[in-house]
C-alpha atoms as a PDB file:
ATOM      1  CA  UNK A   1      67.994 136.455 140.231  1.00  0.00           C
ATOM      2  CA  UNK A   2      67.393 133.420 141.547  1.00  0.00           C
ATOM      3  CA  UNK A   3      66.101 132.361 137.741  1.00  0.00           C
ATOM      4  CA  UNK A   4      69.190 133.685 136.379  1.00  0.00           C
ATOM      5  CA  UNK A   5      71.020 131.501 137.768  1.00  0.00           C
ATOM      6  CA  UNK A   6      69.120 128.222 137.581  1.00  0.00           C
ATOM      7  CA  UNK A   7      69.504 129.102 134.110  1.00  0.00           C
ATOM      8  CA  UNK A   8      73.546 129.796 133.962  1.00  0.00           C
ATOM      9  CA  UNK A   9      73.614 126.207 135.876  1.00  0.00           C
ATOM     10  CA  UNK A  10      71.545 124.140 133.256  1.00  0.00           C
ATOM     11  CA  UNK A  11      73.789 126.038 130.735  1.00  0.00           C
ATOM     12  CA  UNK A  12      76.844 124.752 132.655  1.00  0.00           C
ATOM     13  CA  UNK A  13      75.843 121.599 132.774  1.00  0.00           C
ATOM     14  CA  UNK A  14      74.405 121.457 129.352  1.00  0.00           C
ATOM     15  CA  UNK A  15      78.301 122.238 128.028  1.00  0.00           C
ATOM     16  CA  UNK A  16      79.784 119.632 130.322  1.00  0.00           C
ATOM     17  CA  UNK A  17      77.206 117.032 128.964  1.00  0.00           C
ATOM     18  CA  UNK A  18      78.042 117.854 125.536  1.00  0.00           C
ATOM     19  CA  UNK A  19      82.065 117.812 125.966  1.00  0.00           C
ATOM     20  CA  UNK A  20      81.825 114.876 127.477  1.00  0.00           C
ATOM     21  CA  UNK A  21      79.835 113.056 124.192  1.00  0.00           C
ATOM     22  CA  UNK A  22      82.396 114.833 122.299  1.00  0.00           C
ATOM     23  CA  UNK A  23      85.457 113.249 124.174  1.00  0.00           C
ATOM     24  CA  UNK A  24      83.598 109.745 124.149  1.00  0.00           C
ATOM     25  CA  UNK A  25      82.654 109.893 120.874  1.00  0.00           C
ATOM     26  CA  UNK A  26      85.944 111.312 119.566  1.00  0.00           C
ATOM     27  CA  UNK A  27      87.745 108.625 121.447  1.00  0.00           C
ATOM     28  CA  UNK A  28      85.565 105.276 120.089  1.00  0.00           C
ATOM     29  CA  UNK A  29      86.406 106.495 116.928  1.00  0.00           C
ATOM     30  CA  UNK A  30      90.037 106.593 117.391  1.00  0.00           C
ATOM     31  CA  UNK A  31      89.881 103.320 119.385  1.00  0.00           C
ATOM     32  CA  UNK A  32      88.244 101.836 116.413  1.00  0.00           C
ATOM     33  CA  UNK A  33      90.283 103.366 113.711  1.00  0.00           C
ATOM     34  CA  UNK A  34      93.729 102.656 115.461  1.00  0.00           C
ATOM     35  CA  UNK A  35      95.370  99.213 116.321  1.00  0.00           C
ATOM     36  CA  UNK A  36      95.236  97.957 119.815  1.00  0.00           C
ATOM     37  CA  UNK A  37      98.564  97.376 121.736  1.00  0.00           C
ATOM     38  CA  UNK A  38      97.176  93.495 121.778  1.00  0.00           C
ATOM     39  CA  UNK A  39      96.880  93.321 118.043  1.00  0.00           C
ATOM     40  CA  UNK A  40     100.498  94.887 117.612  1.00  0.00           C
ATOM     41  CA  UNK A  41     102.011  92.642 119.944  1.00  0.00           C
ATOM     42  CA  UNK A  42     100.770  89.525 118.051  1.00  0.00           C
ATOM     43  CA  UNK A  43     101.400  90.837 114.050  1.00  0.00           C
ATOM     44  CA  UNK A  44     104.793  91.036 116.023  1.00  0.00           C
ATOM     45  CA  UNK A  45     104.542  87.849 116.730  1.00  0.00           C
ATOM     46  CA  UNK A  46     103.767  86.013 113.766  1.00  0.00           C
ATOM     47  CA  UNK A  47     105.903  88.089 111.390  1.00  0.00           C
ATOM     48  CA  UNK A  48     108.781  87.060 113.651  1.00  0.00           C
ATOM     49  CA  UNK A  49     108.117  83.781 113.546  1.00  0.00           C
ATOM     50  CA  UNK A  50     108.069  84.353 109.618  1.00  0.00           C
ATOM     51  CA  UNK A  51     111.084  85.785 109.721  1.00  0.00           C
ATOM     52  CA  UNK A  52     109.504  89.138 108.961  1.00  0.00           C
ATOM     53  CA  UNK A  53     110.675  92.370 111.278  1.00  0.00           C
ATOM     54  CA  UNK A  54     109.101  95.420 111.393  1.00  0.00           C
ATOM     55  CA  UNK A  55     110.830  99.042 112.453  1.00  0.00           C
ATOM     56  CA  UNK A  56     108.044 101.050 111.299  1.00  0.00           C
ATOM     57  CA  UNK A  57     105.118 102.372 113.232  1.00  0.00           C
ATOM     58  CA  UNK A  58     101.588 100.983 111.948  1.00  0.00           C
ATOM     59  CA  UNK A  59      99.313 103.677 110.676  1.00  0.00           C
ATOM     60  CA  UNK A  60      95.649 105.000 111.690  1.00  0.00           C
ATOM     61  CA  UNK A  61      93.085 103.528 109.133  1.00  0.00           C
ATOM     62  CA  UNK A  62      90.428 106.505 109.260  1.00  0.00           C
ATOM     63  CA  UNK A  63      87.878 106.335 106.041  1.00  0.00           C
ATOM     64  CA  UNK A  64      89.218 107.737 102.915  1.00  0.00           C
ATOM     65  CA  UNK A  65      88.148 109.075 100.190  1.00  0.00           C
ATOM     66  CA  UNK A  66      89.283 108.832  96.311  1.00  0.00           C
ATOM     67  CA  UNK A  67      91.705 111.867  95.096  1.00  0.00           C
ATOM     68  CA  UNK A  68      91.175 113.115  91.759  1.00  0.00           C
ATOM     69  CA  UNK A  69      94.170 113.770  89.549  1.00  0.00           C
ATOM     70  CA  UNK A  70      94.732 115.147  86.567  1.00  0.00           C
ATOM     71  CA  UNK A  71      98.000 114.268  83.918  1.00  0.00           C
ATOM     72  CA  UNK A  72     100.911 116.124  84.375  1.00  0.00           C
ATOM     73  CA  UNK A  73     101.773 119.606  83.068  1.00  0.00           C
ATOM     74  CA  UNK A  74     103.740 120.160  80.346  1.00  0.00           C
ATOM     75  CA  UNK A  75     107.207 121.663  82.211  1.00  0.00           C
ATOM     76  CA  UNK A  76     109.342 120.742  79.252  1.00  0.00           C
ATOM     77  CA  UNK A  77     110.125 124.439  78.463  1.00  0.00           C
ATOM     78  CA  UNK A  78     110.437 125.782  81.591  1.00  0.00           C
ATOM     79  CA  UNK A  79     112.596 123.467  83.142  1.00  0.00           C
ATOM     80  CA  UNK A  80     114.875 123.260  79.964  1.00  0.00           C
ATOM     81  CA  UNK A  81     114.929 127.326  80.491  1.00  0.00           C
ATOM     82  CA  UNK A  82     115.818 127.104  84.582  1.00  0.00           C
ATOM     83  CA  UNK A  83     117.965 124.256  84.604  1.00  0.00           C
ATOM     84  CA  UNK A  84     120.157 125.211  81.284  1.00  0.00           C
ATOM     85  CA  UNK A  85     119.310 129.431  81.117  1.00  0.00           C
ATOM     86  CA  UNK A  86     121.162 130.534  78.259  1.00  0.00           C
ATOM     87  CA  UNK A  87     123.574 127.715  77.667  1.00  0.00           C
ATOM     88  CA  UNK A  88     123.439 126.227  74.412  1.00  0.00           C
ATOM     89  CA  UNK A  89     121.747 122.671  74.608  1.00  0.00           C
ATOM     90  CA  UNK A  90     121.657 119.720  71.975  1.00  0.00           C
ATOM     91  CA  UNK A  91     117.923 118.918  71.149  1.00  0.00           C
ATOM     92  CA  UNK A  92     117.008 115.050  69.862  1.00  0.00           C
ATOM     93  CA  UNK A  93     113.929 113.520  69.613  1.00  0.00           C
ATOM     94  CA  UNK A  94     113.782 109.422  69.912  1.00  0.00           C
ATOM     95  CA  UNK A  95     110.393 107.052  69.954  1.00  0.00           C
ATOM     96  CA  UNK A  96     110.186 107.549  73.641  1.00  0.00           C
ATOM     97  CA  UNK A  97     111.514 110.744  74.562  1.00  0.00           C
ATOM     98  CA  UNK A  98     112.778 114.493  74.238  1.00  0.00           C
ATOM     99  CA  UNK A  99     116.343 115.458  75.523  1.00  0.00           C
ATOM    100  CA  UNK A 100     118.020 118.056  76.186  1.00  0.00           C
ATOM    101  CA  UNK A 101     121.587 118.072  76.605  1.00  0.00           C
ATOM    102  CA  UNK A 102     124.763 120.459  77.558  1.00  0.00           C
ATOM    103  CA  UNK A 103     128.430 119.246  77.818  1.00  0.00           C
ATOM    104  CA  UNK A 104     127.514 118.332  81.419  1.00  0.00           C
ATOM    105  CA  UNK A 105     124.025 118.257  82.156  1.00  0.00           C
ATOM    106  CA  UNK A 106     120.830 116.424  80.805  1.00  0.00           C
ATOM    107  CA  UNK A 107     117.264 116.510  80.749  1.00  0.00           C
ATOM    108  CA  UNK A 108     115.170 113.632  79.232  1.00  0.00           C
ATOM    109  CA  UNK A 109     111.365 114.473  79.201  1.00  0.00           C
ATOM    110  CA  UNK A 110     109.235 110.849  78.919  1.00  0.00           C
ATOM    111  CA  UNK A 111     106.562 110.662  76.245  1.00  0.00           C
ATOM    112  CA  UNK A 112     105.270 107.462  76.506  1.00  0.00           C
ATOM    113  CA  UNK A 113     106.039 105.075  78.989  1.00  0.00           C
ATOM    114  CA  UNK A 114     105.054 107.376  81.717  1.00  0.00           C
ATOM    115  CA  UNK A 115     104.469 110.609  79.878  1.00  0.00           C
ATOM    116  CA  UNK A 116     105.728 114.025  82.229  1.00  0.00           C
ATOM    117  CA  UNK A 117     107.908 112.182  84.178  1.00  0.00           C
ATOM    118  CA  UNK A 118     111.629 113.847  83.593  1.00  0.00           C
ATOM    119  CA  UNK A 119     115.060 112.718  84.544  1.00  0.00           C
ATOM    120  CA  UNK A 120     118.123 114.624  85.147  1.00  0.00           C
ATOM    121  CA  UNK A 121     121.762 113.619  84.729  1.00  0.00           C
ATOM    122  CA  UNK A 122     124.989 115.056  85.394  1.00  0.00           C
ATOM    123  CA  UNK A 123     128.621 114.100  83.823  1.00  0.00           C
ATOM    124  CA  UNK A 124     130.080 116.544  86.840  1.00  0.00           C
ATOM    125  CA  UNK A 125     128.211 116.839  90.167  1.00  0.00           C
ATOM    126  CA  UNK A 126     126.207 119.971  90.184  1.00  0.00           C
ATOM    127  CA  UNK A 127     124.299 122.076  92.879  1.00  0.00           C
ATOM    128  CA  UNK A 128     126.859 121.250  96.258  1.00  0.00           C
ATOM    129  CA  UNK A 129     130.666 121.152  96.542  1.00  0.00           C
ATOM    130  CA  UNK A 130     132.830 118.378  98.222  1.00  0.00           C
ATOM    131  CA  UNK A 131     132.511 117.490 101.133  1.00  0.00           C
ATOM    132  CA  UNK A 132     128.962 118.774 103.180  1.00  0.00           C
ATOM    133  CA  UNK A 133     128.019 117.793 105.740  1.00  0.00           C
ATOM    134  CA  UNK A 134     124.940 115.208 106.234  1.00  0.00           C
ATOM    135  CA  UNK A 135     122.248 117.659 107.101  1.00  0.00           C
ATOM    136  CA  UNK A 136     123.670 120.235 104.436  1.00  0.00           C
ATOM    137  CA  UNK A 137     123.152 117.681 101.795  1.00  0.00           C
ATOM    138  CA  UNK A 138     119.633 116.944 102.623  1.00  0.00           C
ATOM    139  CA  UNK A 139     118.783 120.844 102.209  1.00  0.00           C
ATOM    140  CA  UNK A 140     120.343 120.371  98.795  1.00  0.00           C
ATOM    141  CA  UNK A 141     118.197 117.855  97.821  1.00  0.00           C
ATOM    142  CA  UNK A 142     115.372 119.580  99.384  1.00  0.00           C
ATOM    143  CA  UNK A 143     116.091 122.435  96.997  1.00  0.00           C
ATOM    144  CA  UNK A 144     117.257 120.290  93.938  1.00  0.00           C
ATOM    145  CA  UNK A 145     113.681 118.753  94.552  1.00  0.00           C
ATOM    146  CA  UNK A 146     111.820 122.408  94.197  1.00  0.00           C
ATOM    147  CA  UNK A 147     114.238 122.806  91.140  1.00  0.00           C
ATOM    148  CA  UNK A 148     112.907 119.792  89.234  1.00  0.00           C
ATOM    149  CA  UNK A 149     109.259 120.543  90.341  1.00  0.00           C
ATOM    150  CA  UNK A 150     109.395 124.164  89.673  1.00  0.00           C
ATOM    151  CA  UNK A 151     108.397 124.611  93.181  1.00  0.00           C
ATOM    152  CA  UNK A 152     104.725 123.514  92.467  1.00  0.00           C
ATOM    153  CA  UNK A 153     103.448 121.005  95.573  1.00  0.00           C
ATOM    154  CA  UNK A 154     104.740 120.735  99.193  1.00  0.00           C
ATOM    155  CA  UNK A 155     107.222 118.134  99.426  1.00  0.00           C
ATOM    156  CA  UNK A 156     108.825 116.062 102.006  1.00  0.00           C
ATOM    157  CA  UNK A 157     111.398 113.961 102.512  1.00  0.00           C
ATOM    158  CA  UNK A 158     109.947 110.177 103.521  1.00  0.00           C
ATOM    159  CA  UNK A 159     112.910 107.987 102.949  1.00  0.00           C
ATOM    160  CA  UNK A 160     116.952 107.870 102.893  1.00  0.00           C
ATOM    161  CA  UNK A 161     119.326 105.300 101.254  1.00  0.00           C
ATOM    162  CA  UNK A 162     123.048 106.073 101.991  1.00  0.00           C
ATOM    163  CA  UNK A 163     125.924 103.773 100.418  1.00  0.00           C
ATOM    164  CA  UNK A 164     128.981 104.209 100.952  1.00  0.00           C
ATOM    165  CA  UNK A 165     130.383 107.671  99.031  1.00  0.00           C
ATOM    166  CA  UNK A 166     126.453 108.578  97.937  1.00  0.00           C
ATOM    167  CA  UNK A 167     122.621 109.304  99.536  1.00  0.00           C
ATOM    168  CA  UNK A 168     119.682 108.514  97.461  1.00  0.00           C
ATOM    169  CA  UNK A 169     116.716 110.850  98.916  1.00  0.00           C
ATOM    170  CA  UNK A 170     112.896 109.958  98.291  1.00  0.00           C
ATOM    171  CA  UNK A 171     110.363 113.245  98.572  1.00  0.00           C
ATOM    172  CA  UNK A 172     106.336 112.809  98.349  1.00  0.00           C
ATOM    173  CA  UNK A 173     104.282 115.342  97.865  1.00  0.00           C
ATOM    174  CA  UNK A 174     101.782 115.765 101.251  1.00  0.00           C
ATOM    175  CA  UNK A 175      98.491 117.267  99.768  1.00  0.00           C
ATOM    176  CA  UNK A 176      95.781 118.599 101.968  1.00  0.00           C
ATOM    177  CA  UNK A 177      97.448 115.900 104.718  1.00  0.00           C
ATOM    178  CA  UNK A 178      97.957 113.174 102.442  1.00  0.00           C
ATOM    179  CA  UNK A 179     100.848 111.783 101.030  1.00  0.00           C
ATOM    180  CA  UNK A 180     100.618 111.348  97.481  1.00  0.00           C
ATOM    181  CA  UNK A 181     102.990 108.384  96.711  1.00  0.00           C
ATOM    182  CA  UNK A 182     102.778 108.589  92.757  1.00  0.00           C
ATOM    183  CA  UNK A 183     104.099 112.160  93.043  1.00  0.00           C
ATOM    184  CA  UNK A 184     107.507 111.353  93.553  1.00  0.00           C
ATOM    185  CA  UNK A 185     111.072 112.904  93.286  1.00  0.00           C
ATOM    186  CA  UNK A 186     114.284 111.173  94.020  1.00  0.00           C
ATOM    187  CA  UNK A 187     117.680 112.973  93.952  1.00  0.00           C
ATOM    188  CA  UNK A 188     120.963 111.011  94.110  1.00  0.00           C
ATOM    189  CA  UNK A 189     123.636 113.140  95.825  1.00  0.00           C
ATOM    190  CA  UNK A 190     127.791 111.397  95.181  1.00  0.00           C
ATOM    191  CA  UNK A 191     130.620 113.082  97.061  1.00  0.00           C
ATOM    192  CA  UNK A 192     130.797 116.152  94.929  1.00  0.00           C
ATOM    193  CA  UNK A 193     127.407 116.604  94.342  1.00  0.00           C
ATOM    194  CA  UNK A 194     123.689 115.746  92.536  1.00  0.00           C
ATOM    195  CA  UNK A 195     124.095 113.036  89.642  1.00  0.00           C
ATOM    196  CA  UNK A 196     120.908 111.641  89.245  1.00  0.00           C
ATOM    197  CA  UNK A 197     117.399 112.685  89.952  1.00  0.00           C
ATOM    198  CA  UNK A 198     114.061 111.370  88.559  1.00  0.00           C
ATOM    199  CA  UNK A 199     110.427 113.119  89.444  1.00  0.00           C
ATOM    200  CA  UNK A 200     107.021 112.893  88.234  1.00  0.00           C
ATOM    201  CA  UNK A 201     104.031 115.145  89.472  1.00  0.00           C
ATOM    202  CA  UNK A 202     100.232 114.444  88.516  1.00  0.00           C
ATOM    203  CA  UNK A 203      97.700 117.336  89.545  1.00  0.00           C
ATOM    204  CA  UNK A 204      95.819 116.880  92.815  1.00  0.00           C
ATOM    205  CA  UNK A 205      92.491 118.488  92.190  1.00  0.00           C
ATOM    206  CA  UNK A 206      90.773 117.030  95.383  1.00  0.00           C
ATOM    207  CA  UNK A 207      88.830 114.245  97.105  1.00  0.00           C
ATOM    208  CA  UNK A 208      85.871 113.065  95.947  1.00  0.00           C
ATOM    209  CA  UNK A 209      83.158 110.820  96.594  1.00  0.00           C
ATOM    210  CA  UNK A 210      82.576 109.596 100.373  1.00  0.00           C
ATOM    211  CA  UNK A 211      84.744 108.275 102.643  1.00  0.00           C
ATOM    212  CA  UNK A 212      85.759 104.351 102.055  1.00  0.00           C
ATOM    213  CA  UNK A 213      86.846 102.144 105.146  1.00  0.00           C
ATOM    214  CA  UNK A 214      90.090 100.817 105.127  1.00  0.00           C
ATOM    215  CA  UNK A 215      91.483  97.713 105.945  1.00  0.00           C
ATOM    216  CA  UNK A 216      93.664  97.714 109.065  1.00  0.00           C
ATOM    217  CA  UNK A 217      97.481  97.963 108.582  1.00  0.00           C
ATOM    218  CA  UNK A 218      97.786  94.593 110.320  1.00  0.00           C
ATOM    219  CA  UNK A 219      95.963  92.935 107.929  1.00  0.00           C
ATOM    220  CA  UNK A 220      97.867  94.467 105.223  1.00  0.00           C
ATOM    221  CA  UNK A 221     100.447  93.270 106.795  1.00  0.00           C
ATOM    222  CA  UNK A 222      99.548  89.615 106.621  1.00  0.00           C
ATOM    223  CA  UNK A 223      98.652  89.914 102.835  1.00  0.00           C
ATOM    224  CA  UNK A 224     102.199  90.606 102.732  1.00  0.00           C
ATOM    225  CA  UNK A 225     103.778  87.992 104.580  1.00  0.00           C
ATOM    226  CA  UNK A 226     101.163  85.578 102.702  1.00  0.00           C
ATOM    227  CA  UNK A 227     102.094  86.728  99.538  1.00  0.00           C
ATOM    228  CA  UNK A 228     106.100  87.168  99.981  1.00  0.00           C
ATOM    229  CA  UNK A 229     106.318  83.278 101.507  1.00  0.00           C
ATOM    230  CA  UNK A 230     104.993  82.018  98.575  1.00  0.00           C
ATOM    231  CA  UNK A 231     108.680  82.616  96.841  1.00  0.00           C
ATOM    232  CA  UNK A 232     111.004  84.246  99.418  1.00  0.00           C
ATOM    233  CA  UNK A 233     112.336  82.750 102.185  1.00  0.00           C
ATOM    234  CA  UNK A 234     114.894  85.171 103.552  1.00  0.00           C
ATOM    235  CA  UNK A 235     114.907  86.970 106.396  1.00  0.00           C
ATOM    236  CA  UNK A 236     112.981  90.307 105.589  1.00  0.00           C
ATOM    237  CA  UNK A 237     113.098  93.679 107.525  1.00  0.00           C
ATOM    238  CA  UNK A 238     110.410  95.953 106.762  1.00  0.00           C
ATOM    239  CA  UNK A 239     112.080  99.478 107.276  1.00  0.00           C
ATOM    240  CA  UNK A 240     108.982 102.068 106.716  1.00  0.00           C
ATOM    241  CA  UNK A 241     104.855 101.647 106.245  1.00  0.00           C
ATOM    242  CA  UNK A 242     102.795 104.304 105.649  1.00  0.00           C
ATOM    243  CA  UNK A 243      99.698 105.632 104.028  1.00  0.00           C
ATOM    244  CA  UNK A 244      99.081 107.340 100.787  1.00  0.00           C
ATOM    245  CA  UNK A 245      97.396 107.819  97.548  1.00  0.00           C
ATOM    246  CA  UNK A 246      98.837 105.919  94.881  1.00  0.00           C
ATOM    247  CA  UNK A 247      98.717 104.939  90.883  1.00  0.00           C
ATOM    248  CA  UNK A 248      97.358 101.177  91.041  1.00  0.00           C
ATOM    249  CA  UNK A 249      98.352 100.807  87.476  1.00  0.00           C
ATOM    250  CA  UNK A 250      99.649 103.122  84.562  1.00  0.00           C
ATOM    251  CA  UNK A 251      97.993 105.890  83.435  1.00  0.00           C
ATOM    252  CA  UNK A 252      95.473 105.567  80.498  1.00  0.00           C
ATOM    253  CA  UNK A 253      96.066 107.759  77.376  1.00  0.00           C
ATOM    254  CA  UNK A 254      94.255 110.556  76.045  1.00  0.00           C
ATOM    255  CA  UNK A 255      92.772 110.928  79.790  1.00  0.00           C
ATOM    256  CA  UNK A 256      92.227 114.250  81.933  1.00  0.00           C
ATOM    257  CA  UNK A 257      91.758 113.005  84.758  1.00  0.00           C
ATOM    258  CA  UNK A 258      91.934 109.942  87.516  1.00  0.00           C
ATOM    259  CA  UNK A 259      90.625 108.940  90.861  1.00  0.00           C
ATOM    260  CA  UNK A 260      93.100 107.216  92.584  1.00  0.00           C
ATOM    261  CA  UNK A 261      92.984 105.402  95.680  1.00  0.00           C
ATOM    262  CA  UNK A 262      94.801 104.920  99.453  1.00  0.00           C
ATOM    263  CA  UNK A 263      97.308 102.077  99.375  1.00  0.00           C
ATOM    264  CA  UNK A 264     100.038 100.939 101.616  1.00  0.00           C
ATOM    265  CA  UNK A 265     103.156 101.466 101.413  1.00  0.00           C
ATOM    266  CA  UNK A 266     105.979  98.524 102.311  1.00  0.00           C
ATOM    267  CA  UNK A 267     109.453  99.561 102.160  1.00  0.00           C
ATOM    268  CA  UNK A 268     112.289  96.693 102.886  1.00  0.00           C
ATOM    269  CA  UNK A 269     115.797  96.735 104.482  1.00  0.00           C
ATOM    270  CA  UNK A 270     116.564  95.562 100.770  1.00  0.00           C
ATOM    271  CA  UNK A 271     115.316  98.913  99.175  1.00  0.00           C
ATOM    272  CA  UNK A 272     112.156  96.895  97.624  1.00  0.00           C
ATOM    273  CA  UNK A 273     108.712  98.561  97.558  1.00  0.00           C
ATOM    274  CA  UNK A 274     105.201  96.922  97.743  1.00  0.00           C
ATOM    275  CA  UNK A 275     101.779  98.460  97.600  1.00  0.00           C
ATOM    276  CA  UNK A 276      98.892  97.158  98.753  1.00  0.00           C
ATOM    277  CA  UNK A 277      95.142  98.798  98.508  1.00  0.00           C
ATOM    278  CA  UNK A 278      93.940  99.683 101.366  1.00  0.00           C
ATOM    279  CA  UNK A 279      90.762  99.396  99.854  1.00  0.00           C
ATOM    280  CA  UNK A 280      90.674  95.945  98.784  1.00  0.00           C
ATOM    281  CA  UNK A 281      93.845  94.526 100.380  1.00  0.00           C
ATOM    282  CA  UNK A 282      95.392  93.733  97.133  1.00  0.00           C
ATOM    283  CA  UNK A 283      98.945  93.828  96.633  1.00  0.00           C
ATOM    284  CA  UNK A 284     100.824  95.878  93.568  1.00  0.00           C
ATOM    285  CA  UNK A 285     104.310  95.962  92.975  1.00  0.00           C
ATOM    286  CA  UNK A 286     104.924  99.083  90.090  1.00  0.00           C
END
C-alpha cells in the first residue's frame, strides 16, 4: 500500500516537473519570437521622429517555412457559365486577354501579364440594391468574393477603403493559418451596388522544406523608414502590417509550380502597399 503510493507521488510529481518545462519552454519561445514592450516603445520612437506613425499591431516572427503553389486553374468556363448563365455574351480575343461581355456585365480573363487573374465590370451595379447598410454591404462582398472564386479557398476580409459614395474591400485567402497575400480578391461596391472586382488565386499545395527564421517586424520596419526617406518626406501613417506568403516577383511561364516565401506586409494611410521578405529583409513593391 504503502508502495502504491510512493509510486502515485513520484508520478505526481513527475507530471508537475514536466508541465512546468513545458510552460518554461513554451514561454522562452514566445518571449523570443515576439517583440518586447521596450523594443515597441522605441520603433515608436524613431518612426515618430521620422515622421512615420504606426496604428497597426506588430506581428509574432515564429520560423516559417516555404509554401508551394501551383498556377492557377483554368475557371474561364465556369465562371463565364455562373456569372452570365444563359444570357447571350459577346466573345473577343485580343493579345492579352479573353472577354466576355453582356449589355451590362464583363468578364476579362488575363493571358499574359498575370495569366488566371480575371476582372469583372459592371455598366449597372449588380448583386445589392440602393442603399444597405455598412455591415450588409460587407456580406455582399463577402459573397461577390465566393462568386469570383467559385467558392474554392477560405477568404477573409483584411482591409477596407471607403470614399465618399463607394467601399473598396480587400479579401486574402488564410491557408492552413496563413495568409496568402498573392491570393487576392478586391470588390468595389458604389451606392447601388458591385462595379468593379479583380481576383487572382494560385494553388496552395503545402509547406515545404524546414522552418526559416524571420527577421523581427521592427526591423522590417526600419528597412522601411530607411528606404522611404531616401525620396519621401511626408508625413506617413502606416495603417495595417501583417504576415503572409507572397509572390516576390511574377510568375515564370510554362511552370507548375512555386515556393514562395513570408513577407511583410505595409499598408499606408495613402492606400500604398510595400512588401518586404521576411526572409532577407528586402523590400518589393509589385
Amino acid at each position: 500500500m504503502n508502495m502504491q503510493k510512493m509510486l502515485n507521488g513520484f508520478i505526481i510529481i513527475f507530471l508537475i516537473i514536466n508541465m512546468g518545462l513545458f510552460l518554461f519552454l513554451h514561454q522562452r519561445e514566445v518571449t523570443r519570437y515576439t517583440l518586447s514592450n521596450e523594443r515597441i516603445l522605441q520603433l515608436e520612437s524613431i518612426l515618430e521622429k521620422n515622421d512615420i506613425y504606426l496604428l497597426d499591431h506588430l506581428p509574432d516572427f515564429y520560423p516559417k517555412s516555404k509554401l508551394r503553389v501551383s498556377m492557377p486553374t483554368d475557371m474561364e468556363k465556369e465562371l463565364v457559365e455562373a456569372f452570365f448563365q444563359n444570357e447571350e455574351a459577346r466573345f473577343t480575343i485580343s493579345a492579352n486577354a479573353h472577354t466576355h461581355e453582356t449589355s451590362k456585365e464583363r468578364l476579362t480573363f488575363d493571358q499574359v501579364n498575370e495569366k488566371g487573374r480575371v476582372f469583372y465590370g459592371s455598366s449597372e451595379p449588380t448583386f445589392i440594391t440602393k442603399n444597405l447598410l455598412g455591415h450588409e454591404k460587407s456580406k455582399t462582398a463577402h459573397d461577390f468574393v465566393k462568386a469570383m472564386t467559385l467558392g474554392k479557398g477560405k477568404y477573409e476580409l483584411t482591409d477596407q477603403r471607403d470614399g465618399d459614395d463607394f467601399s473598396i474591400y480587400y479579401y486574402n485567402e488564410r491557408f492552413l493559418g496563413e495568409l496568402i497575400f498573392s491570393n487576392e480578391t478586391i470588390v468595389r461596391i458604389e451606392e447601388e451596388g458591385v462595379t468593379e472586382a479583380r481576383a487572382i488565386r494560385y494553388v496552395p499545395q503545402g509547406f515545404v522544406s524546414n522552418p526559416f527564421e524571420l527577421f523581427p517586424a521592427d526591423e522590417a520596419l526600419y528597412k522601411f523608414m530607411s528606404y522611404i526617406r531616401a525620396f519621401e518626406d511626408t508625413t506617413l501613417t502606416i495603417t495595417d502590417l501583417d504576415l503572409g506568403y507572397a509572390m516576390g516577383k511574377s510568375a515564370l511561364e510554362n511552370v507548375i509550380w512555386m515556393e514562395i516565401e513570408p513577407y511583410y506586409r505595409i499598408k499606408l494611410s495613402t492606400g500604398q502597399t510595400y512588401f518586404i521578405n521576411a526572409y532577407t529583409n528586402e523590400i518589393y513593391r509589385p
